[in-house]
Protein backbone atom coordinates (compact mmCIF):
# COMPACT_ATOMS: atom_id res chain seq x y z
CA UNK A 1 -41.11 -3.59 56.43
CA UNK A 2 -44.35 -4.77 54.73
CA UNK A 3 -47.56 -4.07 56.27
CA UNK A 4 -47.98 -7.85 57.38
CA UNK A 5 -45.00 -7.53 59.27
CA UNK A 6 -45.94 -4.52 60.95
CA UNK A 7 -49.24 -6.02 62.05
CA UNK A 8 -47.54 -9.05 63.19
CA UNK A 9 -45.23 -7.17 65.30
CA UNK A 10 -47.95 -4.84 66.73
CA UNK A 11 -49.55 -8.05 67.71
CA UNK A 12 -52.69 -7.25 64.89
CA UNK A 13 -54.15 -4.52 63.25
CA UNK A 14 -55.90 -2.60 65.87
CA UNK A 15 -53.09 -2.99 67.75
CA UNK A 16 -51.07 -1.46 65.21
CA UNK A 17 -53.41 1.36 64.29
CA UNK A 18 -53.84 2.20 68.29
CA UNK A 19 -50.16 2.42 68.31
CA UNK A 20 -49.66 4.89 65.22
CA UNK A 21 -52.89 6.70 66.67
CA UNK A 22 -54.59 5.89 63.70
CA UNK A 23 -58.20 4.11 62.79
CA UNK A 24 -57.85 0.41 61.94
CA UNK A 25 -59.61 1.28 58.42
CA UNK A 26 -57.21 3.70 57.94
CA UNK A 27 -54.23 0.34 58.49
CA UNK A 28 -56.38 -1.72 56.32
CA UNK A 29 -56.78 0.42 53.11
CA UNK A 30 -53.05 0.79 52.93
CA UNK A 31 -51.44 -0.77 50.36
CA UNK A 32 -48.34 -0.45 51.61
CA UNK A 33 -47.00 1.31 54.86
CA UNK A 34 -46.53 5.01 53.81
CA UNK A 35 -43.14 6.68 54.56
CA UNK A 36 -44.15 8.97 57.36
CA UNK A 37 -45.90 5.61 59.46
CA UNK A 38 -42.99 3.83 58.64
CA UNK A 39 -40.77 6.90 60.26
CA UNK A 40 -42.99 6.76 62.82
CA UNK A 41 -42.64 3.19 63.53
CA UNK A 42 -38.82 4.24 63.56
CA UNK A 43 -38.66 6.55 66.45
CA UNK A 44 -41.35 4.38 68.43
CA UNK A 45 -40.58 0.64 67.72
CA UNK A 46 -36.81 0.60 67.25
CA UNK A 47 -36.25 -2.74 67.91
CA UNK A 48 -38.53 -3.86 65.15
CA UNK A 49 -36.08 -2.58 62.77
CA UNK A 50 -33.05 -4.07 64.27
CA UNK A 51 -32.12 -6.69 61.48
CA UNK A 52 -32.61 -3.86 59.07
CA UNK A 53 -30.08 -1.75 60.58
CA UNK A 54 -27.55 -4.34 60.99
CA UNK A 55 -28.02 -5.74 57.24
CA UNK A 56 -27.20 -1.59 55.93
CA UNK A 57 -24.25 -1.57 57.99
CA UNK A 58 -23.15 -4.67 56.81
CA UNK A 59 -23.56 -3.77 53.14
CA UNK A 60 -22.15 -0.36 53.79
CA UNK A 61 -18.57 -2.31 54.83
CA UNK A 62 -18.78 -4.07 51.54
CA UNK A 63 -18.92 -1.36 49.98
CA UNK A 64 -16.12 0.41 51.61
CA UNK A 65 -14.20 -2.83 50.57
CA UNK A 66 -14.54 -2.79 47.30
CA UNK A 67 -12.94 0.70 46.98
């Protein structure tokens, strides 16, 4: 997930930041969502990472294919 997309889904930055329990300047300086906020996003926002989920399983069976 980029950063865009989080702040999309969070409905905006501040939104985002209040949700992470972070500063908005803190969002803003990132460059990219850091591992641990992107855990965190995880365990409190499953459902934005539905799709993702689905599209590992799905290459994990084409894997198991191939074998």
């Amino acid at each position: 997930m980029t950063k865009d997309e989080a702040i999309q889904k969070a409905g905006g930055l501040r939104a985002l930041a209040r949700l992470l329990e972070i500063t908005p300047a803190a969002v803003a300086q990132w460059d990219a969502i850091p591992k641990a906020r992107i855990w965190q996003l995880k365990v409190t926002q499953p459902k934005w990472f539905k799709n993702e989920v689905l599209a590992r399983k799905q290459h994990s069976k084409k894997q198991k294919q191939r074998i």
